[in-house]
Protein backbone atom coordinates (compact mmCIF):
# COMPACT_ATOMS: atom_id res chain seq x y z
CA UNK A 1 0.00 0.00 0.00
CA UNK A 2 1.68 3.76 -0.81
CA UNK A 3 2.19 6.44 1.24
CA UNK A 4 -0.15 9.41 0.66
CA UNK A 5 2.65 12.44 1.38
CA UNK A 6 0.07 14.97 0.84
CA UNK A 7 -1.02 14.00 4.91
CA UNK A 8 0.82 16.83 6.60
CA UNK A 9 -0.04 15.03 10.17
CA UNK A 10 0.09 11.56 9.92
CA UNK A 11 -0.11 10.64 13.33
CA UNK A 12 0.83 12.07 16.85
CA UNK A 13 4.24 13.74 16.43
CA UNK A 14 4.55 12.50 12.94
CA UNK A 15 4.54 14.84 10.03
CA UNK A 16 4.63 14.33 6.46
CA UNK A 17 7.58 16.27 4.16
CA UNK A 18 6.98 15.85 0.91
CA UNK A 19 10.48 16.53 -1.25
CA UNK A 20 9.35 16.32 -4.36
CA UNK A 21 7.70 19.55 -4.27
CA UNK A 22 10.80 21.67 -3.04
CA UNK A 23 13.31 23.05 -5.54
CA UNK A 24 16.69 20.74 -5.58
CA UNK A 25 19.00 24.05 -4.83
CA UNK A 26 16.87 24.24 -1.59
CA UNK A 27 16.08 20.80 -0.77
CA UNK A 28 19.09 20.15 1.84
CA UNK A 29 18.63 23.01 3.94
CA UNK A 30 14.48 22.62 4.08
CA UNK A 31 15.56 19.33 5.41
CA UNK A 32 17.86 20.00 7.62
CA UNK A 33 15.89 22.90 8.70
CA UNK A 34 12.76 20.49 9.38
CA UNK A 35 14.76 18.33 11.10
CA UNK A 36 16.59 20.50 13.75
CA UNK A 37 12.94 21.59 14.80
CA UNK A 38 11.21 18.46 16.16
CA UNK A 39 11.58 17.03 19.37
CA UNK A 40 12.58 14.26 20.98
CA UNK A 41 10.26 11.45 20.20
CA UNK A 42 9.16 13.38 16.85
CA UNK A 43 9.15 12.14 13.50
CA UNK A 44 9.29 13.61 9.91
CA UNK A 45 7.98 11.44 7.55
CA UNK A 46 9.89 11.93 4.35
CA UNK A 47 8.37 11.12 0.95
CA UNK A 48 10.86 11.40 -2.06
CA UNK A 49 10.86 10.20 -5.29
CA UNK A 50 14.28 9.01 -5.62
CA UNK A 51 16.81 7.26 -2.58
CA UNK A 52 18.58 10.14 -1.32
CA UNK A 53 21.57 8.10 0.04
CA UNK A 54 24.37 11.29 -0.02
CA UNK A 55 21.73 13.00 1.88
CA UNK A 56 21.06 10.38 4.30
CA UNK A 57 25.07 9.72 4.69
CA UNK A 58 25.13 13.97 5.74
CA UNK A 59 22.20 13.10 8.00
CA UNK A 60 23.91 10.81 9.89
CA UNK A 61 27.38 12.99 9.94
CA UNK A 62 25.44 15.90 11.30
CA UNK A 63 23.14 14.16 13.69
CA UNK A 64 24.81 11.11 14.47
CA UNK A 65 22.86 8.52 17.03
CA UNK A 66 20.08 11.71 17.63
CA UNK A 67 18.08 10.55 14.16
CA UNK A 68 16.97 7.19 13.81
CA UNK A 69 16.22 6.80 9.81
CA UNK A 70 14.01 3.86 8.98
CA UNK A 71 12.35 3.06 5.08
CA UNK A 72 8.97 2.87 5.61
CA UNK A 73 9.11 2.23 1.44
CA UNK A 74 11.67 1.88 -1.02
CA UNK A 75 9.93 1.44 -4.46
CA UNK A 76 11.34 2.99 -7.76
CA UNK A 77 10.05 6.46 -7.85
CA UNK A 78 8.48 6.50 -4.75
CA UNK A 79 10.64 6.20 -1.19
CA UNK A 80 9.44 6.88 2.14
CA UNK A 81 11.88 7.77 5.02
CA UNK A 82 10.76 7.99 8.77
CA UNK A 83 13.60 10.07 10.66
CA UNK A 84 12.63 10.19 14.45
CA UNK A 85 14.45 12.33 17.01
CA UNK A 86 15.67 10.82 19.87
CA UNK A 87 16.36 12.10 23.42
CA UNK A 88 19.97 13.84 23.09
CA UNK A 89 22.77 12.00 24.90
């Protein structure tokens, strides 16, 4: 079953970020951007329509152990990334 990314709350403390519908030159720093604003125990749910795997490499650079990434689908033209914060160290 897809993801609908157009959802902007999917859940309690999950919210939806839809990439495709941000301009590449600006893509990285929305997302970083989104990112360094939830909370602990908060989750952006990331919808994409390619696997961003230099992005998810500077992801886990930046924010080491504080963002767990986790597909929640990997299909050809349609990928779904779930990055929750976790309590800092």
């Amino acid at each position: 079953m897809a993801h609908d990314c157009s959802i902007p709350v999917i859940q309690d403390g999950t919210y939806g970020f839809d990439a495709r519908g941000i301009a590449r030159r600006f893509r990285h720093a929305a997302i970083f951007g989104a990112l360094n604003a939830l909370q602990p125990g908060e989750t952006m749910r990331f919808c994409n329509d390619h696997d961003p795997l230099p992005l998810l490499a500077q992801i886990e650079q930046f924010f080491g152990p504080r963002v767990r990434i986790e597909y929640v689908q990997r299909e050809p033209g349609e990928i779904v990334i779930d990055f929750r914060i976790l309590a800092a160290a």
